[in-house]
N, C-alpha and C. Protein backbone atom coordinates (compact mmCIF):
# COMPACT_ATOMS: atom_id res chain seq x y z
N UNK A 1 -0.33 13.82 0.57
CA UNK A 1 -0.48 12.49 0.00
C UNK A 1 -0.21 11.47 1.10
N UNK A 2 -0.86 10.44 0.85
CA UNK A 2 -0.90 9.38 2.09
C UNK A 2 -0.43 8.25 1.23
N UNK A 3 0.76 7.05 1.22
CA UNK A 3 0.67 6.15 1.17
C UNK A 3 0.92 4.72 1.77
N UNK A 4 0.24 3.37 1.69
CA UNK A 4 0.23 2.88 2.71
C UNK A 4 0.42 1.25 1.60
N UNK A 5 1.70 0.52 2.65
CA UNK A 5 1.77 -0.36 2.66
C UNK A 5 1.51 -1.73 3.43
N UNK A 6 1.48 -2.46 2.79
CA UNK A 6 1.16 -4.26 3.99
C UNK A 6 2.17 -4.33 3.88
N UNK A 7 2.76 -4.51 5.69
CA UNK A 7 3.51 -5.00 6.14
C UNK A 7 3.69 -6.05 7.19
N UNK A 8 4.79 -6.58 7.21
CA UNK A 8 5.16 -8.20 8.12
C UNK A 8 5.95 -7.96 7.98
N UNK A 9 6.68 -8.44 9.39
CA UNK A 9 8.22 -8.39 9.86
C UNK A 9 8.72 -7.18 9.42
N UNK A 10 8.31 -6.11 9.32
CA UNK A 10 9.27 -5.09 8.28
C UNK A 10 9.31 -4.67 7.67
N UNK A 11 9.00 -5.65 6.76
CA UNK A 11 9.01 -5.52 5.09
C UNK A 11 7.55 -5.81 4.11
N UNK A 12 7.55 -5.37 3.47
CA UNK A 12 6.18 -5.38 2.20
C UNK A 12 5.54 -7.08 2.77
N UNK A 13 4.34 -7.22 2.88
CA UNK A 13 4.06 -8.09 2.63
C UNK A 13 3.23 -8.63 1.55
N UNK A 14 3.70 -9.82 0.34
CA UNK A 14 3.29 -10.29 -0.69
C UNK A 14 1.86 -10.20 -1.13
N UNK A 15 0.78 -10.27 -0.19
CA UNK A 15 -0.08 -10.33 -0.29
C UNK A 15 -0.95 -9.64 0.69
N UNK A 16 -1.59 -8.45 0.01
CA UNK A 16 -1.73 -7.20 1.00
C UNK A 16 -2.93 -7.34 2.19
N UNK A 17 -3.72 -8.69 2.06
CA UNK A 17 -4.97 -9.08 2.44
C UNK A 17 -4.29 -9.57 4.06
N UNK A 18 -3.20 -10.24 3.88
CA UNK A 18 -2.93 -11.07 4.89
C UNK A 18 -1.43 -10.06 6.13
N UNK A 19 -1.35 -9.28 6.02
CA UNK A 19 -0.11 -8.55 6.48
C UNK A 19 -0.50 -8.41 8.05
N UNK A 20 0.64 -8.14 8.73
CA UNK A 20 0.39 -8.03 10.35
C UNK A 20 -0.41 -6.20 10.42
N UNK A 21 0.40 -5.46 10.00
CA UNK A 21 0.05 -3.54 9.73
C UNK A 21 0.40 -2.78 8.42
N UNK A 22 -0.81 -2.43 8.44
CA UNK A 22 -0.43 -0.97 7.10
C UNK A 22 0.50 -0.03 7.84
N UNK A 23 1.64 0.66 7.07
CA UNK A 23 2.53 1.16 7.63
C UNK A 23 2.20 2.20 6.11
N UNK A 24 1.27 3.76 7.28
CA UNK A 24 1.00 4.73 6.74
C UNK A 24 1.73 5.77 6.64
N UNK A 25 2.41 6.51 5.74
CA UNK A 25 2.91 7.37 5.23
C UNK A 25 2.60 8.46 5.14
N UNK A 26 2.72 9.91 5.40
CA UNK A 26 1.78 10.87 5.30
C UNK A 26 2.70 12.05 4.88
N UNK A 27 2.76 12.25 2.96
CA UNK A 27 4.33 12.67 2.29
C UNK A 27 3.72 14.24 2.22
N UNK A 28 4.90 15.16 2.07
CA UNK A 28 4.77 16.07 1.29
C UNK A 28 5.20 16.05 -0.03
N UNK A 29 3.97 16.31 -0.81
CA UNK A 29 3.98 16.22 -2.29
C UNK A 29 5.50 16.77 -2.99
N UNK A 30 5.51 18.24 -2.78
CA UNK A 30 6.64 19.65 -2.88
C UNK A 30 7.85 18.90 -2.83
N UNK A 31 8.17 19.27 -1.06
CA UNK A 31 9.34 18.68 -1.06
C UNK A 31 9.73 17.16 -0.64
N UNK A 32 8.76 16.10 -1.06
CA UNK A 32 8.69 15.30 -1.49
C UNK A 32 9.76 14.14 0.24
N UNK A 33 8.98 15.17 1.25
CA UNK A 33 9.35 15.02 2.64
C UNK A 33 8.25 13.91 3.83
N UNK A 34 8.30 12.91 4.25
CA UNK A 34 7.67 12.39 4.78
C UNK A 34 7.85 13.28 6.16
N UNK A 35 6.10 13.56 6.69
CA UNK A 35 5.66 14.10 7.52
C UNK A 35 5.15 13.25 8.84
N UNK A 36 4.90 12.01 8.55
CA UNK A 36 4.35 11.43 9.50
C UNK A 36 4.49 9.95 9.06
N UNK A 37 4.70 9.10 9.76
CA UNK A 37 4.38 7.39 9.83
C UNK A 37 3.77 6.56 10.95
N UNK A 38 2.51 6.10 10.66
CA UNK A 38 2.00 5.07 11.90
C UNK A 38 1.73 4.07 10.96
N UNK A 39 2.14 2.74 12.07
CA UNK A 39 1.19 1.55 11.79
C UNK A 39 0.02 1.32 12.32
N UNK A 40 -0.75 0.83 11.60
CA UNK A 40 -2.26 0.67 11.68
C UNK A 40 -2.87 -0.85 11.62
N UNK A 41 -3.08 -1.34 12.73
CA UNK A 41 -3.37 -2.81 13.00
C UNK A 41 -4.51 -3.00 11.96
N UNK A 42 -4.90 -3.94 10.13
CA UNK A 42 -6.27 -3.68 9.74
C UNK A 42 -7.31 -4.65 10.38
N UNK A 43 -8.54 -4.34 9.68
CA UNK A 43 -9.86 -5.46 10.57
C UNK A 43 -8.94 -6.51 10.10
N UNK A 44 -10.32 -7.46 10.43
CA UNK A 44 -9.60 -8.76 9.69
C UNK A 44 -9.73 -9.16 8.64
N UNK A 45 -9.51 -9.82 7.80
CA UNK A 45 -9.63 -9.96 6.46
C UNK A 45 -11.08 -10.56 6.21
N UNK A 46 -11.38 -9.62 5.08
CA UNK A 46 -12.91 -10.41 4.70
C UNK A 46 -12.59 -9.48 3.29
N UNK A 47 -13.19 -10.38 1.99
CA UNK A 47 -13.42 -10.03 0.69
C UNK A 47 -14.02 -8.70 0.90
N UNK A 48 -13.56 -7.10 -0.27
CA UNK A 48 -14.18 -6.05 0.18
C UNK A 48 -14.19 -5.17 1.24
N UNK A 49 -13.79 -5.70 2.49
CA UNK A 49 -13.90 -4.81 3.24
C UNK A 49 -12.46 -3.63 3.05
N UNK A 50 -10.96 -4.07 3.51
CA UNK A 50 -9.87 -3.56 3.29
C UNK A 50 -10.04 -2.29 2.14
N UNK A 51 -10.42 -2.25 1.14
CA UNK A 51 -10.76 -0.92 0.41
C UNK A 51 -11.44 0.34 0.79
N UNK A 52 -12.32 0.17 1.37
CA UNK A 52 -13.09 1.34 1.92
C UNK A 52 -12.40 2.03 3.80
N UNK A 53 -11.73 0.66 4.11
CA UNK A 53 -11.23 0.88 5.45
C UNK A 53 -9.98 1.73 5.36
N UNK A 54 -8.63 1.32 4.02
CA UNK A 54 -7.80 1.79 3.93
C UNK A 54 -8.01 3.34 3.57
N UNK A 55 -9.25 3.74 2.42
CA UNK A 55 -9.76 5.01 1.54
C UNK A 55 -10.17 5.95 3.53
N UNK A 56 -10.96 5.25 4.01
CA UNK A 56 -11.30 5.61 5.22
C UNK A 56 -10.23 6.24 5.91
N UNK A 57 -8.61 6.44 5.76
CA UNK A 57 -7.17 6.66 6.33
C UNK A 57 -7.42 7.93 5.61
N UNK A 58 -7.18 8.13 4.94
CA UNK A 58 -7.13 8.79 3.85
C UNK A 58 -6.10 8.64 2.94
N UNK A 59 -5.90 7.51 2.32
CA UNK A 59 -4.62 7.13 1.68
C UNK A 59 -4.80 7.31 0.65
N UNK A 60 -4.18 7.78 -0.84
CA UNK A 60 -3.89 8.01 -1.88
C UNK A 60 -3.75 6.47 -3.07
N UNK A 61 -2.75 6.36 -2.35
CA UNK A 61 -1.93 5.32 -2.85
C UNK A 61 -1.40 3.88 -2.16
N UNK A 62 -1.84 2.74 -2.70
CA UNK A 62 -1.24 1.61 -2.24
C UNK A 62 0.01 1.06 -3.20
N UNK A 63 1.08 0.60 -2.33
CA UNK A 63 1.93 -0.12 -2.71
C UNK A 63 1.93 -1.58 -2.36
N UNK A 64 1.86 -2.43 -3.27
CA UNK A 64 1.82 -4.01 -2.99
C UNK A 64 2.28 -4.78 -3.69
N UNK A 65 2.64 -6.24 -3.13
CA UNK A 65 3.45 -6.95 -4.12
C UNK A 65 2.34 -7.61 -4.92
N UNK A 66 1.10 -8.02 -3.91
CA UNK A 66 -0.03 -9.12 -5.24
C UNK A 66 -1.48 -8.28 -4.62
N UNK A 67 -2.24 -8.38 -5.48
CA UNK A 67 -3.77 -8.20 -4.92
C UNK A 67 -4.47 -8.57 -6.19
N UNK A 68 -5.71 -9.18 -5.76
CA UNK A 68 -6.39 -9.62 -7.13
C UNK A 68 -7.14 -8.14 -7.73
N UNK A 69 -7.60 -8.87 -8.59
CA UNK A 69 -8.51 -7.65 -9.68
C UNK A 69 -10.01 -6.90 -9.12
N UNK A 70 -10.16 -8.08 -8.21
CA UNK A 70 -11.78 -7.52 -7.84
C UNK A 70 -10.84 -6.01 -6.25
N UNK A 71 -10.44 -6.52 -5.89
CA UNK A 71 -9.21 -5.46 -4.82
C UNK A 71 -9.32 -4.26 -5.37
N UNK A 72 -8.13 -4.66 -6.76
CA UNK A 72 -7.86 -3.35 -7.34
C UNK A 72 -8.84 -2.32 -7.98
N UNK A 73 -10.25 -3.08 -8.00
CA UNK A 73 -11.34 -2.53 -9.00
C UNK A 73 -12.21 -1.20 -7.47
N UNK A 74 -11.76 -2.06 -6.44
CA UNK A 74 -12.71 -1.57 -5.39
C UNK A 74 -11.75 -0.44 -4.78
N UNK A 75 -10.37 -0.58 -4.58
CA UNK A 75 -9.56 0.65 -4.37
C UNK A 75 -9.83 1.77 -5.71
N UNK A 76 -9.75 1.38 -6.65
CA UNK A 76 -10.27 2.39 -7.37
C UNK A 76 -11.16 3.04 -7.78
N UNK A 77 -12.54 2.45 -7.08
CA UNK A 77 -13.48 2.79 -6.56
C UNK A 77 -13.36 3.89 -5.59
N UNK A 78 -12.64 3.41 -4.55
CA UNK A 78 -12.66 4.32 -3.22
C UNK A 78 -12.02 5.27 -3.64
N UNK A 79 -11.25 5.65 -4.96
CA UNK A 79 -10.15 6.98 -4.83
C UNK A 79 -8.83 6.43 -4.17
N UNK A 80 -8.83 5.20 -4.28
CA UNK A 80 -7.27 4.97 -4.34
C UNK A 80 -6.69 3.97 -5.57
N UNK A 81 -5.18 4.89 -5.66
CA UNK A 81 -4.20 4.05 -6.61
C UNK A 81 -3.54 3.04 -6.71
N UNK A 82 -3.63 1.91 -7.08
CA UNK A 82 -2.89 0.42 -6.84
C UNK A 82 -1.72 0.29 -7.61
N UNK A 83 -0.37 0.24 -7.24
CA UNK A 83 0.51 0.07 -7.88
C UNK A 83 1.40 -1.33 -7.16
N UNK A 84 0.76 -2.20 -8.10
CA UNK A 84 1.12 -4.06 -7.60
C UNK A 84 2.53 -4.42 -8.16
N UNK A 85 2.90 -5.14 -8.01
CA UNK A 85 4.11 -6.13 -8.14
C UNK A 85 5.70 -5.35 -7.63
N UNK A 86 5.23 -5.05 -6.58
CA UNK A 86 6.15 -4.17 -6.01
C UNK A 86 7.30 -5.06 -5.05
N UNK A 87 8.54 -5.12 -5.25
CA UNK A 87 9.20 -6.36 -5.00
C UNK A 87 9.41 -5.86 -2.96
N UNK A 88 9.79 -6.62 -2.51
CA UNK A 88 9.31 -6.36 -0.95
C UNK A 88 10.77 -5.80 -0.51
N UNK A 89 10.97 -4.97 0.32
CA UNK A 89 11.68 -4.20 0.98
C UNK A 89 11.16 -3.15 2.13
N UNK A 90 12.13 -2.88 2.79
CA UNK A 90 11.47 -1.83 3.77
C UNK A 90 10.43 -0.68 3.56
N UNK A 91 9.90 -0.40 3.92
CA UNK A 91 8.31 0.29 3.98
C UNK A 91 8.96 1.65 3.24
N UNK A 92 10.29 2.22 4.06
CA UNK A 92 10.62 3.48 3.89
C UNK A 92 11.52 4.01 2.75
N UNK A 93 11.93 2.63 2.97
CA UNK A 93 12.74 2.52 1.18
C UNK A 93 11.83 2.66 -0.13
N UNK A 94 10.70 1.79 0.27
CA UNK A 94 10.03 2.05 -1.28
C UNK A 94 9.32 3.45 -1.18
N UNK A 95 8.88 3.94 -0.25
CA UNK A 95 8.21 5.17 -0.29
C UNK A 95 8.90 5.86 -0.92
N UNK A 96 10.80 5.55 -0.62
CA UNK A 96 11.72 7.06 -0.91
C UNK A 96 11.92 6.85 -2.66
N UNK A 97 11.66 5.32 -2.89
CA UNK A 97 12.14 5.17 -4.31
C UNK A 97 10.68 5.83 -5.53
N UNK A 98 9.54 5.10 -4.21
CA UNK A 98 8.23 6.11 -5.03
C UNK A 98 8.06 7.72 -5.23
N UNK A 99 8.71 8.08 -4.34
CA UNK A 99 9.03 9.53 -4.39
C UNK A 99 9.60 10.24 -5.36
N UNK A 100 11.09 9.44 -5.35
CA UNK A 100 12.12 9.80 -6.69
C UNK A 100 11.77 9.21 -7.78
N UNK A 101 10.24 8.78 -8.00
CA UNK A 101 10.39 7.83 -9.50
C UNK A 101 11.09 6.56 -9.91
N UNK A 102 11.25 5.84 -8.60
CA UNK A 102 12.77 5.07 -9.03
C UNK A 102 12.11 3.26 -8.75
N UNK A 103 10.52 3.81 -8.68
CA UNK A 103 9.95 2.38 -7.69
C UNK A 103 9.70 1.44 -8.94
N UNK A 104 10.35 0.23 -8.71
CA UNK A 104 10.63 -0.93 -10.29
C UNK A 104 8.91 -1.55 -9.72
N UNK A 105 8.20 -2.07 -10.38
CA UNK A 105 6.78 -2.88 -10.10
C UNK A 105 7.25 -3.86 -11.29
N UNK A 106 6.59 -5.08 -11.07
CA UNK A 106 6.69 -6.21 -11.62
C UNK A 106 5.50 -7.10 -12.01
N UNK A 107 5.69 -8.12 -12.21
CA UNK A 107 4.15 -9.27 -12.02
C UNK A 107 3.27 -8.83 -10.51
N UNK A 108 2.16 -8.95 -10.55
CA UNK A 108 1.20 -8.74 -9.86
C UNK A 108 1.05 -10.21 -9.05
N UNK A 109 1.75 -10.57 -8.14
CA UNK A 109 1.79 -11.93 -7.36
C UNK A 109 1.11 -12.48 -6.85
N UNK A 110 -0.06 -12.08 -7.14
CA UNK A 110 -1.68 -12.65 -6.81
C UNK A 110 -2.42 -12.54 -7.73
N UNK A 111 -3.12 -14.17 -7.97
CA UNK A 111 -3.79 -14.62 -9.13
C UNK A 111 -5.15 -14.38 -8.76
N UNK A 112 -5.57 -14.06 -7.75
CA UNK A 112 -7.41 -14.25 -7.82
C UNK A 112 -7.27 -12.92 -7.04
């Protein structure tokens, strides 16, 4: 399983369109062991593109704090899972809390 967050400075960034790097994850399902992490500089932002580029990683799963609906319609398109309103913290923290079941999601912090 691959999952990948927008990140800035560190931490989650609010709005997954605009982040400095996806900070990719690459878990074992089992023992529920991270195998690998790179950051990944994305293109630049343009409507549409980010979905097929991230599916292109081979990522599973996104974690984010906002993304609009047309986003989430096109990751799920590509074979990936959107799980939004994810409150911002370190990349490795939420992975470990997504792991254990323990990851709180909230309002979806992006309106369009």
């Amino acid at each position: 399983m691959k999952i990948a967050i927008p990140t800035s400075n560190g931490l989650l960034c609010n709005h997954f369109g605009h982040c400095d790097v996806f900070t990719i994850f690459e878990i074992d399902e089992v023992s529920k062991k991270i195998h690998k992490t790179e950051e990944i500089t994305p293109p630049p932002h343009e409507p549409g593109k980010l979905p097929p580029w991230i599916a292109a990683q081979g990522v599973n799963v996104v974690l984010a704090g906002g993304m609009g609906k047309r986003a989430i319609d096109l990751f799920s398109a590509n074979g990936v899972d959107v799980i939004v309103g994810v409150m911002s913290d370190t990349p490795g923290k939420l992975v470990e809390k997504f792991m254990e079941k323990k990851l709180i999601s909230g309002q979806n912090v992006c309106d369009h």
